[in-house]
Protein backbone atom coordinates (compact mmCIF):
# COMPACT_ATOMS: atom_id res chain seq x y z
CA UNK A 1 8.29 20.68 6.94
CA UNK A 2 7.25 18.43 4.13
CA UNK A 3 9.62 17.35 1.68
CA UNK A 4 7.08 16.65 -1.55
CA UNK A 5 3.46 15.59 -1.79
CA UNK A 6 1.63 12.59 -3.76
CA UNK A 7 -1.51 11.89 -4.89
CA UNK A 8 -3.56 8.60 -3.75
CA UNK A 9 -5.01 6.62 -6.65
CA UNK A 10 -6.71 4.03 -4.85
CA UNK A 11 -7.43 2.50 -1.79
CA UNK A 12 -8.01 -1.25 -1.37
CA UNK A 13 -9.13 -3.84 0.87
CA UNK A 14 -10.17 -7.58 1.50
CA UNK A 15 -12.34 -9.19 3.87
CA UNK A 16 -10.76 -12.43 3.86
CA UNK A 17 -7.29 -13.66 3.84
CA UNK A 18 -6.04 -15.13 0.92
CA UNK A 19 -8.67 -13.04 -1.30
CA UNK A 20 -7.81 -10.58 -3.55
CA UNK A 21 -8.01 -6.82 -2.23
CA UNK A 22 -10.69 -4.66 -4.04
CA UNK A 23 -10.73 -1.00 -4.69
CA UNK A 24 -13.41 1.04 -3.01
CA UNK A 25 -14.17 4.54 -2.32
CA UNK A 26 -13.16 5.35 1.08
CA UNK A 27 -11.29 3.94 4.07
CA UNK A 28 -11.01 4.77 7.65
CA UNK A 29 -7.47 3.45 9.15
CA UNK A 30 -7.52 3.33 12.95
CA UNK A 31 -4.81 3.75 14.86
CA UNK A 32 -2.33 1.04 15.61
CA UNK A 33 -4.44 -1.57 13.98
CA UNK A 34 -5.08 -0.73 9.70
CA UNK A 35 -8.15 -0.37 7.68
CA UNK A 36 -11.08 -0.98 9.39
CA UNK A 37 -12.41 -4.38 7.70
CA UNK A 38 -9.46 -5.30 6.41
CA UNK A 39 -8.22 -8.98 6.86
CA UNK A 40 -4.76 -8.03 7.41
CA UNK A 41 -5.38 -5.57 9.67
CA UNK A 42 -3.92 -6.31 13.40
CA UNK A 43 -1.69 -5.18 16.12
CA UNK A 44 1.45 -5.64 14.21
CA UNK A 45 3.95 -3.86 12.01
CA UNK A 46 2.28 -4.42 8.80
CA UNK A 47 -0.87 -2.97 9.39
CA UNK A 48 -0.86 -1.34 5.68
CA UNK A 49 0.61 -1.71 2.49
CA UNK A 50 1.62 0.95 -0.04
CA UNK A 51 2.60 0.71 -3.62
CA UNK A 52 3.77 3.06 -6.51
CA UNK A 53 1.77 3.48 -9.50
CA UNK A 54 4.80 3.70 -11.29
CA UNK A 55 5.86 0.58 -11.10
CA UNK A 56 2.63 -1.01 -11.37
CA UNK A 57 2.61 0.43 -14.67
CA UNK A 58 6.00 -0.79 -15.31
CA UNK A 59 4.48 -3.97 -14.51
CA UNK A 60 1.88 -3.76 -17.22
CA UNK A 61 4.15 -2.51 -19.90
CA UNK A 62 5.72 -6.03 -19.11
CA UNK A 63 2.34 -7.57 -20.23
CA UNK A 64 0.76 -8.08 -16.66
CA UNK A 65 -2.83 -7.41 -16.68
CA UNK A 66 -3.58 -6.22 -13.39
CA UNK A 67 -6.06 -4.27 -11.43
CA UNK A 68 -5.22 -1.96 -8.11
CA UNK A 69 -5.39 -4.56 -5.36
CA UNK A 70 -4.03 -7.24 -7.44
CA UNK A 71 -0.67 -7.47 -5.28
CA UNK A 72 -2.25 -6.89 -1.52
CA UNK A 73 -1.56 -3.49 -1.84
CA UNK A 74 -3.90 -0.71 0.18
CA UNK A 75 -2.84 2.60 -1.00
CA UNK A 76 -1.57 2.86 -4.73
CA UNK A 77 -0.08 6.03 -4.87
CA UNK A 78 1.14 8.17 -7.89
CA UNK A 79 4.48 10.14 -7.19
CA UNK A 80 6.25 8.35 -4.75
CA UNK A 81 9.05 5.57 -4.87
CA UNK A 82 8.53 3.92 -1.39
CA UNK A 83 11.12 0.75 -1.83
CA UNK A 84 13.78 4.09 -1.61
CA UNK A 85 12.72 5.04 1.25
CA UNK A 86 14.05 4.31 4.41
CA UNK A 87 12.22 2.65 7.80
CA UNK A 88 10.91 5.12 10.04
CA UNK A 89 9.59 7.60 7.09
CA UNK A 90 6.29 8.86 7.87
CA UNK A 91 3.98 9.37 5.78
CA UNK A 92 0.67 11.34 5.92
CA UNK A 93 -2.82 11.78 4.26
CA UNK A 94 -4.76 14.19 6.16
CA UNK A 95 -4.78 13.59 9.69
CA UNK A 96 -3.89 9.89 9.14
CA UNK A 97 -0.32 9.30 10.01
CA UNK A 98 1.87 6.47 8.80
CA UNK A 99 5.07 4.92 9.91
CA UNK A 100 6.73 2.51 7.06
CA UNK A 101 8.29 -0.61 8.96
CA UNK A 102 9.63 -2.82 6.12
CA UNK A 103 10.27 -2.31 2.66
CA UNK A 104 9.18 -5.77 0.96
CA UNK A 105 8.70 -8.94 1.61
CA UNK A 106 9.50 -12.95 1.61
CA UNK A 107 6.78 -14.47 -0.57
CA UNK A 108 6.26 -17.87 1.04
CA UNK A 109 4.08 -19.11 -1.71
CA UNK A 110 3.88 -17.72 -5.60
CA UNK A 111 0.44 -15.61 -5.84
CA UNK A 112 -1.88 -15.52 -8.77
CA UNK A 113 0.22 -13.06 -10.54
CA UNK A 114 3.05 -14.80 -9.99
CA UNK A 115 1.69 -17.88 -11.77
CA UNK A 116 0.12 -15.46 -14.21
CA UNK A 117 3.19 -13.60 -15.60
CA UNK A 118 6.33 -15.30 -13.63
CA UNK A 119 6.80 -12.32 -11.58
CA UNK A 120 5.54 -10.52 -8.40
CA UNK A 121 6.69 -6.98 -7.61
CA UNK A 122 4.99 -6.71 -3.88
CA UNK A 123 7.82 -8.48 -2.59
CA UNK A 124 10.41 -5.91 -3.89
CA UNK A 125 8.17 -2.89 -4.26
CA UNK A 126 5.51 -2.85 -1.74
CA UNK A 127 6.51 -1.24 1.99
CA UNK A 128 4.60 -1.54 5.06
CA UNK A 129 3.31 0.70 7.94
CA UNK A 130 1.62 0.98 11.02
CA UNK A 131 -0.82 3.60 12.02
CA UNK A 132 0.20 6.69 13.92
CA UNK A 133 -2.94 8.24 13.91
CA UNK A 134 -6.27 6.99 12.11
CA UNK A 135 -8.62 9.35 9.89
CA UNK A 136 -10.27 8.28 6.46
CA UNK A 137 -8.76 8.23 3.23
CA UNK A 138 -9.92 8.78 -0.31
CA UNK A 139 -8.59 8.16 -3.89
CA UNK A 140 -7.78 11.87 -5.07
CA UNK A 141 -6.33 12.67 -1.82
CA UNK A 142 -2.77 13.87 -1.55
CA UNK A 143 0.44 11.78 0.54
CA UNK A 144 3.32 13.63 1.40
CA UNK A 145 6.46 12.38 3.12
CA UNK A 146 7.03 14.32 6.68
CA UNK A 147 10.72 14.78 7.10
């Protein structure tokens, strides 16, 4: 049963660490690892990031000029709050299947955005999964929350 469905506005990636993530059109996420390519990609529980849309544009209205990728995020996805959501909530796009395993995160150093406009919402607003099952994912394609 499926509680309600999102739609996926982008889908990001970098190829180095310490790089900012770039949109592009498609992704394949393999199972209990992240985006294939990815630099943050790995055997560990933050395999990929998601972010709402919402509060990227909350961001903007703030005066942050910002593209999707800007705060590490993968997924950008319109519809769904995911810092209210608890751990364990699965998420899925097809037949790739997500598990979130923290909501946020320390920020060790201040990123470009940070130094930009004073503030960072990644660390408050950005969750993290693993990959239950891999498959490729699209912007346009829909993300509901499995209950």
């Amino acid at each position: 049963m499926l509680k309600y469905m999102a739609k996926i506005l982008a889908v990001c990636k970098s190829e180095a660490k310490g790089t900012a993530k770039h949109s592009v059109p498609s992704a394949y996420f393999v199972e209990n690892y992240g985006i294939e390519g990815d630099a943050h990609a790995g055997n560990w529980h933050r395999q990929v990031s998601f972010l709402s849309f919402q509060k990227i544009e909350e961001f903007r209205a703030r005066g942050g000029c910002v593209e999707f990728g800007a705060f590490g995020e993968n997924l950008v996805v319109d519809g769904i709050d995911f810092a209210s959501l608890p751990v364990g909530t699965r998420l899925r796009s097809g037949n790739t299947l997500f598990e979130m395993t923290q909501i946020g995160k320390e920020c060790h150093q201040h990123c470009a955005i940070f130094h930009q406009v004073g503030d960072c919402i990644m660390p408050r607003e950005g969750v993290f999964a693993r990959v239950l099952c891999g498959g490729s994912i699209n912007p346009g394609d829909e993300l509901e929350i499995e209950v």
